[in-house]
C-alpha atoms as a PDB file:
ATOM      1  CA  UNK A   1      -9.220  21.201  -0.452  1.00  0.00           C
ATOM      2  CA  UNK A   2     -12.205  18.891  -0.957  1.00  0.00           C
ATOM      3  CA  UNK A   3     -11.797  15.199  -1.549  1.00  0.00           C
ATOM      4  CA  UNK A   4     -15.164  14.619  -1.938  1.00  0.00           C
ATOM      5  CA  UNK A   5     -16.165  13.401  -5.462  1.00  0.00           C
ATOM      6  CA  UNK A   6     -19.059  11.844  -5.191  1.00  0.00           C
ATOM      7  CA  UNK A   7     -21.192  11.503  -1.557  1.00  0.00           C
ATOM      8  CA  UNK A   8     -21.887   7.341  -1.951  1.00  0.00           C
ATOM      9  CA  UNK A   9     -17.809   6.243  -2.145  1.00  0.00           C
ATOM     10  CA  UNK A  10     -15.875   5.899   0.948  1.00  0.00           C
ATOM     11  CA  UNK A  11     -12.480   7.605   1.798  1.00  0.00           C
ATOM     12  CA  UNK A  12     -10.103   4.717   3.424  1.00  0.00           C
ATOM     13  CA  UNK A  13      -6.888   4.963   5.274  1.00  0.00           C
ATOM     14  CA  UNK A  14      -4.809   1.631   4.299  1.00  0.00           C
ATOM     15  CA  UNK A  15      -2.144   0.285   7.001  1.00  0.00           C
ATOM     16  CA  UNK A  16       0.338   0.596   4.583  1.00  0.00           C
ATOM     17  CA  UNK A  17       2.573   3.005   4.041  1.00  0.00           C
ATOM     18  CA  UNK A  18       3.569   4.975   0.701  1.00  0.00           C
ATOM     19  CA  UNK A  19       6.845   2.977   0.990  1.00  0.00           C
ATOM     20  CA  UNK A  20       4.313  -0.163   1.094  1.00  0.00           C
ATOM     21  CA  UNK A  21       5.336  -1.048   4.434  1.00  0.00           C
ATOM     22  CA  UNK A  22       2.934  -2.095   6.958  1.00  0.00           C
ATOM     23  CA  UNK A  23       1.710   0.508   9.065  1.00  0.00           C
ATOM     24  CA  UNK A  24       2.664   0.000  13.121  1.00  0.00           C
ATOM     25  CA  UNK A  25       1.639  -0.113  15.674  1.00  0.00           C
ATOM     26  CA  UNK A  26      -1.105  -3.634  14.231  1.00  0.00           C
ATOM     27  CA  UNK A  27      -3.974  -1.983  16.433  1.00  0.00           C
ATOM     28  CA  UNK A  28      -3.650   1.391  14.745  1.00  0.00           C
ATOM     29  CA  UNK A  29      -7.320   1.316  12.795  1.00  0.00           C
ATOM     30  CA  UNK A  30      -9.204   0.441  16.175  1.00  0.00           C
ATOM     31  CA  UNK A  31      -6.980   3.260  18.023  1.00  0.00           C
ATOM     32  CA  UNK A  32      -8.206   5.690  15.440  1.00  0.00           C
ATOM     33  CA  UNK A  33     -11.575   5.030  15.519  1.00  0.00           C
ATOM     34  CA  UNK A  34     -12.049   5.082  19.029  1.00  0.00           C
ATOM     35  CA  UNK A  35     -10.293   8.202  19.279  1.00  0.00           C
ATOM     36  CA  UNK A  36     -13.275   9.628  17.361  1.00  0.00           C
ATOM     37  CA  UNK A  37     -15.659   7.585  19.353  1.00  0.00           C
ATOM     38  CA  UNK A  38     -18.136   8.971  22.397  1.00  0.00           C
ATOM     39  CA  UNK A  39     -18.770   7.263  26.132  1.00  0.00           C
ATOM     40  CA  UNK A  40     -22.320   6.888  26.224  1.00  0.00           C
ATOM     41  CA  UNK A  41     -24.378   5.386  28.921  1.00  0.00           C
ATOM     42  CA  UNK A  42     -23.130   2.916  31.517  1.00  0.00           C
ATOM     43  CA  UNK A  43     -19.734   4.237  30.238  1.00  0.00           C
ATOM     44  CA  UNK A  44     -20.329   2.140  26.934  1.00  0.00           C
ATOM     45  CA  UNK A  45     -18.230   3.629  23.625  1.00  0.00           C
ATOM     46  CA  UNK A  46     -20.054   3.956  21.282  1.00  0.00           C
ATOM     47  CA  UNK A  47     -18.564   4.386  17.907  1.00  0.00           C
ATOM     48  CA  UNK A  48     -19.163   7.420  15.330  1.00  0.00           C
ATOM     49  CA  UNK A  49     -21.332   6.424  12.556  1.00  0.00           C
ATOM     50  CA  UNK A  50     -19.637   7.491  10.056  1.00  0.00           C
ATOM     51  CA  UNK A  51     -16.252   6.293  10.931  1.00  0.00           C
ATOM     52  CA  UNK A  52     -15.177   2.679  11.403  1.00  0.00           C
ATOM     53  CA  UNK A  53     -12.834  -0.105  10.893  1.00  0.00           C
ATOM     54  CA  UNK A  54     -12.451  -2.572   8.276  1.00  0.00           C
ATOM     55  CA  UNK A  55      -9.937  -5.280   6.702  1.00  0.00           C
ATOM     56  CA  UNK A  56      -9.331  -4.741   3.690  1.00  0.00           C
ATOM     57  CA  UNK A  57      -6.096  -6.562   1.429  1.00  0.00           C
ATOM     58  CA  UNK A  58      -5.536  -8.207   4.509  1.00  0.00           C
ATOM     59  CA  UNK A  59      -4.818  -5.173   6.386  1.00  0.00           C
ATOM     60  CA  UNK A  60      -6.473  -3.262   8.721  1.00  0.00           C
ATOM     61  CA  UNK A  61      -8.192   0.099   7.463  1.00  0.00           C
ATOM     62  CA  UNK A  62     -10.206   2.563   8.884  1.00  0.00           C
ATOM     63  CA  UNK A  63     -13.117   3.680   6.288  1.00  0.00           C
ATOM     64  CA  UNK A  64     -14.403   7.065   6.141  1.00  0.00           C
ATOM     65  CA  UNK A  65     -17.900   8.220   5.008  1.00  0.00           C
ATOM     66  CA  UNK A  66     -16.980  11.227   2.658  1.00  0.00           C
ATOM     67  CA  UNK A  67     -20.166  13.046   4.256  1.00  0.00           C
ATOM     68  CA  UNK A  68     -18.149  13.400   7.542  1.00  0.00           C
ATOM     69  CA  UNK A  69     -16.450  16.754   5.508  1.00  0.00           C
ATOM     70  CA  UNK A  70     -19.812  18.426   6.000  1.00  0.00           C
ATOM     71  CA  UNK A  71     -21.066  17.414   9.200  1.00  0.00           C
ATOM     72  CA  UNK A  72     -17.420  17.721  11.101  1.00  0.00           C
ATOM     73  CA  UNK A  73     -14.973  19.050   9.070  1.00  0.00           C
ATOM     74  CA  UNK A  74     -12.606  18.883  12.019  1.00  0.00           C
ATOM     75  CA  UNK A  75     -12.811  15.471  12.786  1.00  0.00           C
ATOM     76  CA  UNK A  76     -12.346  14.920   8.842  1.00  0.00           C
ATOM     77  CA  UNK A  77     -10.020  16.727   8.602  1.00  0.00           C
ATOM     78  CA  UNK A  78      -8.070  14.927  11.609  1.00  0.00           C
ATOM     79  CA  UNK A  79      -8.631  11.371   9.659  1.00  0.00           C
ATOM     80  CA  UNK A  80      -7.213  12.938   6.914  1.00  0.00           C
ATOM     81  CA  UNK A  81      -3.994  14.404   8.559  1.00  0.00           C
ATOM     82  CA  UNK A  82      -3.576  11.274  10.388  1.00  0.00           C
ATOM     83  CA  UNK A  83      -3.243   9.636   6.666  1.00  0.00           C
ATOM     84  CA  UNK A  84      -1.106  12.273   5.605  1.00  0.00           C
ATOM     85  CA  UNK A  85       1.290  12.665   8.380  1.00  0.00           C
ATOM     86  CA  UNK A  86       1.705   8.757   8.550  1.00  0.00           C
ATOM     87  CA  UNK A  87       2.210   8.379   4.735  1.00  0.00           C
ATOM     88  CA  UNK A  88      -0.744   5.817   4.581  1.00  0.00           C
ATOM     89  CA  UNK A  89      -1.811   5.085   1.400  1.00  0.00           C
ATOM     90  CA  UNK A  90      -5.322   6.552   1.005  1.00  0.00           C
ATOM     91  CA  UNK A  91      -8.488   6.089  -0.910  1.00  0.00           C
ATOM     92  CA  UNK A  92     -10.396   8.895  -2.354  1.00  0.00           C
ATOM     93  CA  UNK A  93     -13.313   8.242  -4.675  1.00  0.00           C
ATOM     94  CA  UNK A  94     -13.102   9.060  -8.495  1.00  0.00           C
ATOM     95  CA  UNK A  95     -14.573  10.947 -10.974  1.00  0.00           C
ATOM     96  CA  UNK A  96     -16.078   7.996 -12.680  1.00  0.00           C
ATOM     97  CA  UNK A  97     -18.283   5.645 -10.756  1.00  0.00           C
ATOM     98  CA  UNK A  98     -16.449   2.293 -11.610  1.00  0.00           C
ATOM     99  CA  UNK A  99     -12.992   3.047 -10.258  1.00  0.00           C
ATOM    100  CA  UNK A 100     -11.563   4.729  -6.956  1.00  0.00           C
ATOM    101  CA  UNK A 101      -7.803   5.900  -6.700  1.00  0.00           C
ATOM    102  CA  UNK A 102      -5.240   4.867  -4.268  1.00  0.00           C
ATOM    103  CA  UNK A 103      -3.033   7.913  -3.900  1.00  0.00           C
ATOM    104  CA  UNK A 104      -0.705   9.451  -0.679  1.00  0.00           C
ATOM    105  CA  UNK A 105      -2.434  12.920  -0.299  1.00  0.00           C
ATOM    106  CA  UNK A 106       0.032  15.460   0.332  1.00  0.00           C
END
């Protein structure tokens, strides 16, 4: 299934649940993200570009660039399950430019 609608409007995870509770454990977002992250030199992570944290409502949130699907549909795929599998509340980009919708993908 593509979740893709348009390439400019990012996908993002919420840490909150379905139930609206807040998602646990606090550092989830920066665990995520570094779990798709790579050890460059000197040992230095260095995180993926089209991956990364955010605050958004006051909660942490990882935000996904929808191009990810193309260039590693794995790893997308992986955000995405994480989402699911959690019963975070997730944001996939509309049909219409003006509006996004907050849904649990299932």
């Amino acid at each position: 299934m593509e979740y893709v609608k348009t390439k400019t409007d990012p996908i993002i995870l919420f840490g909150k649940t379905i139930a609206e509770q807040k998602f646990r454990p606090s550092d989830w977002a920066q665990r995520l993200t570094v779990a798709v992250s790579t050890v460059g030199p000197k040992k230095k992570i260095v995180s993926h570009p089209r991956v990364h944290m955010a605050v958004k409502g006051g909660l942490p949130a990882v935000v996904i660039d929808p191009i990810l699907e193309q260039e590693n549909k794995m790893m997308f795929d992986f955000l995405i399950n994480f989402g699911k599998v959690n019963s975070l509340l997730i944001q996939y980009p509309s049909e219409s430019e003006s509006e996004s919708e907050v849904m649990f993908a299932s």
